[in-house]
C-alpha atoms as a PDB file:
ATOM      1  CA  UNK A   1    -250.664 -50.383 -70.942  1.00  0.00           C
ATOM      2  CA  UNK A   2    -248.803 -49.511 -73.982  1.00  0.00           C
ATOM      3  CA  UNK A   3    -246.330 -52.277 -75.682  1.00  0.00           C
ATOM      4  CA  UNK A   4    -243.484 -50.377 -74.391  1.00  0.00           C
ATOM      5  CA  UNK A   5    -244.326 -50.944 -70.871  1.00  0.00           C
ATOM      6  CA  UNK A   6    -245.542 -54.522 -70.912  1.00  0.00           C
ATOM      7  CA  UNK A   7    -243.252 -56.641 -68.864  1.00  0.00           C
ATOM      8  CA  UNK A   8    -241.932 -60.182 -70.846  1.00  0.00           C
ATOM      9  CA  UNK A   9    -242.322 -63.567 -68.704  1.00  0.00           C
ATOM     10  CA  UNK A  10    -238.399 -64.274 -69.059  1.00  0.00           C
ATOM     11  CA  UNK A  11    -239.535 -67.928 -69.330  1.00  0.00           C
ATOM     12  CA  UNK A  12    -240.803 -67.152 -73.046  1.00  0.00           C
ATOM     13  CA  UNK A  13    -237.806 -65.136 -73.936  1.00  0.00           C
ATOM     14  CA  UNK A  14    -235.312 -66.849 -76.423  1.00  0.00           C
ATOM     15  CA  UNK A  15    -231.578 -67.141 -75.280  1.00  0.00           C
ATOM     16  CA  UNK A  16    -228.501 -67.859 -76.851  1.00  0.00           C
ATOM     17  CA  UNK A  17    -225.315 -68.923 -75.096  1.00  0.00           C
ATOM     18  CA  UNK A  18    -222.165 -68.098 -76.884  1.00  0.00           C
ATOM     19  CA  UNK A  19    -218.379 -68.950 -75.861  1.00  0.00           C
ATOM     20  CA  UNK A  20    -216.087 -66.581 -78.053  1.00  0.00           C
ATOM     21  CA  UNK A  21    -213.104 -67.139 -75.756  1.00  0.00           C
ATOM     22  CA  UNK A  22    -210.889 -68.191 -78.164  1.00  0.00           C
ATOM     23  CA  UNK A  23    -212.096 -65.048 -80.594  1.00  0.00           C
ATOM     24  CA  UNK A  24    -210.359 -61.171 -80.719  1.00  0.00           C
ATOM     25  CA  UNK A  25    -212.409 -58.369 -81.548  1.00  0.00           C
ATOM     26  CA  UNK A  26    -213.916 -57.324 -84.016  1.00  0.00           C
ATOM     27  CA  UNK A  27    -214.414 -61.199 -84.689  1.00  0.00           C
ATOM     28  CA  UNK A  28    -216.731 -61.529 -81.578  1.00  0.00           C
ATOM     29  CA  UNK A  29    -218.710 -58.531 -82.922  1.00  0.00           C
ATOM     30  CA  UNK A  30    -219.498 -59.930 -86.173  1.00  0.00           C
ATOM     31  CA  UNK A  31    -220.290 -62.894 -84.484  1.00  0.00           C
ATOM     32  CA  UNK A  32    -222.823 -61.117 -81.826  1.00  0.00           C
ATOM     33  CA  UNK A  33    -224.304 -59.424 -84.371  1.00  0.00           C
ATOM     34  CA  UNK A  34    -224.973 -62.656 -86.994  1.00  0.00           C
ATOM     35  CA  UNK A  35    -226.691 -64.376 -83.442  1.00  0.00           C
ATOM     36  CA  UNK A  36    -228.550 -61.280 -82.434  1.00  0.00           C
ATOM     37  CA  UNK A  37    -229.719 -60.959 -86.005  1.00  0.00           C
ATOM     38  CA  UNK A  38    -231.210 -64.305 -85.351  1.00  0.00           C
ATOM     39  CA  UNK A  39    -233.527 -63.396 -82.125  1.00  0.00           C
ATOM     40  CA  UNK A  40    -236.534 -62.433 -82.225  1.00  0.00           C
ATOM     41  CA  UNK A  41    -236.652 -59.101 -80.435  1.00  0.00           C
ATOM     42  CA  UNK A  42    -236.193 -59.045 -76.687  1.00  0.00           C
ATOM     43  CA  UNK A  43    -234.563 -62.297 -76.998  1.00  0.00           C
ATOM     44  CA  UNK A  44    -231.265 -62.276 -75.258  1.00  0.00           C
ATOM     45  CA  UNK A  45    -227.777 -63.475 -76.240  1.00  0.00           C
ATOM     46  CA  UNK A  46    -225.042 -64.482 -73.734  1.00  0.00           C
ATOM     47  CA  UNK A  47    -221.171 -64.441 -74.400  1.00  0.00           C
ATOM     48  CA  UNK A  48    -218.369 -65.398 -72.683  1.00  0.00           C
ATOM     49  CA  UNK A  49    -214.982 -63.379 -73.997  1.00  0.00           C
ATOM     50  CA  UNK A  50    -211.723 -63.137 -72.746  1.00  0.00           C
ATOM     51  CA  UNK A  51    -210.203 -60.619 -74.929  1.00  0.00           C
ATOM     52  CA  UNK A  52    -209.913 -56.965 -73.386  1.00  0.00           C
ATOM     53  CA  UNK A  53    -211.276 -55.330 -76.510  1.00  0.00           C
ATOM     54  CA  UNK A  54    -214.269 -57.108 -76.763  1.00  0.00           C
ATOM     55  CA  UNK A  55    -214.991 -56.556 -73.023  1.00  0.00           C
ATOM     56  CA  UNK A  56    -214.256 -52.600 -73.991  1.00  0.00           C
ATOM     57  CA  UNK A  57    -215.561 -52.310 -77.423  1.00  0.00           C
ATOM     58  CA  UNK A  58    -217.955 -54.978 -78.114  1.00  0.00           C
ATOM     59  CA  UNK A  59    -220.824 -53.484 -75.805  1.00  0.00           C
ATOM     60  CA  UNK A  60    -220.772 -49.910 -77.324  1.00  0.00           C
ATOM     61  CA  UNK A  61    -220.380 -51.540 -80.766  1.00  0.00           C
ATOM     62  CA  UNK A  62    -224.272 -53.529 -80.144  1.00  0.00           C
ATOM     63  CA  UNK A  63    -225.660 -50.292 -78.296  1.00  0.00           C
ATOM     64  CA  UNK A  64    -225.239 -48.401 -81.729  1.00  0.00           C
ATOM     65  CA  UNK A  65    -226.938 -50.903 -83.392  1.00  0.00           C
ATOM     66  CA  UNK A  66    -230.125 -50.480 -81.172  1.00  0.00           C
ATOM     67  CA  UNK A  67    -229.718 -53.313 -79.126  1.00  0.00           C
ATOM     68  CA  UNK A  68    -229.342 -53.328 -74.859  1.00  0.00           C
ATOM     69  CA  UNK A  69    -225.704 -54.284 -73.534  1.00  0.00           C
ATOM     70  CA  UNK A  70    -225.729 -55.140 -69.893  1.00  0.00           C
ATOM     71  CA  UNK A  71    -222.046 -54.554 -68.202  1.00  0.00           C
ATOM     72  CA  UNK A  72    -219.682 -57.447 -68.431  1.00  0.00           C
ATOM     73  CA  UNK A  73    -218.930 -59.808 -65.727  1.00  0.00           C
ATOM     74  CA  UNK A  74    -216.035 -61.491 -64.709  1.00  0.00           C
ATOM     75  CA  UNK A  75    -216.018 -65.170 -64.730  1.00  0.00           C
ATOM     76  CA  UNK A  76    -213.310 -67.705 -64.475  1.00  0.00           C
ATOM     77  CA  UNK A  77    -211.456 -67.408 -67.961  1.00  0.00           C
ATOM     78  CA  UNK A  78    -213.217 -63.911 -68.697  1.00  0.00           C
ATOM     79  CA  UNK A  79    -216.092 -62.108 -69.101  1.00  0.00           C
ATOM     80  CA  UNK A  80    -219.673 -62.527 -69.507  1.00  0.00           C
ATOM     81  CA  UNK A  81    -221.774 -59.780 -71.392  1.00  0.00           C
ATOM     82  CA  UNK A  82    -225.550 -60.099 -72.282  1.00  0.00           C
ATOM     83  CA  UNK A  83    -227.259 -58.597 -75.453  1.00  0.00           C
ATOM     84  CA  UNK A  84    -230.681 -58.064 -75.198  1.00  0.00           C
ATOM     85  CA  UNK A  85    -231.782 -57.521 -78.776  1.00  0.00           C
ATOM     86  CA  UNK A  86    -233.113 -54.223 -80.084  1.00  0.00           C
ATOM     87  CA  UNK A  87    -236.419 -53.468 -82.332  1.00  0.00           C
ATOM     88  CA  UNK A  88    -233.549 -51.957 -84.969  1.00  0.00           C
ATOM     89  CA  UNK A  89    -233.737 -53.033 -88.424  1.00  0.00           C
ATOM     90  CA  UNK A  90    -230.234 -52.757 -88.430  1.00  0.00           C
ATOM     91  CA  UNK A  91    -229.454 -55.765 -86.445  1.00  0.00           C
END
């Protein structure tokens, strides 16, 4: 099986919990991209937001960066959006 097939125990993958509710875009950007930067690859960072933009933007903004943006869910007080992070040497 090649390595870009192999399936990660999700026990041994690092994750980082972030609560940006009190940011505005592109503030939680810069700071998604600071904590992804930070991962190792495949490691996974959670944020909670509650401004509209970052719900909108934020997502496509990490995608172009090479990393996986799962959709947003609501939560009480916002949204929830994970980041898995990329093999990009951009992020």
């Amino acid at each position: 099986m090649d390595d870009s097939a192999r399936v990660t125990d999700p026990r041994a993958v690092a994750l980082v919990d972030l609560d940006l509710r009190r940011e505005a875009f592109p503030t939680t950007l810069l700071r998604a991209l600071e904590a992804l930067g930070a991962l190792p690859v495949g490691g996974h960072l959670e944020l909670t937001v509650s401004d509209p933009r970052s719900v909108a933007d934020l997502p496509k903004a990490v995608r172009e960066e090479g990393h996986v943006a799962f959709p947003a869910v609501r939560v009480p007080d916002g949204f929830r959006i994970r980041i898995q992070r990329g093999d990009s040497t951009r992020g």
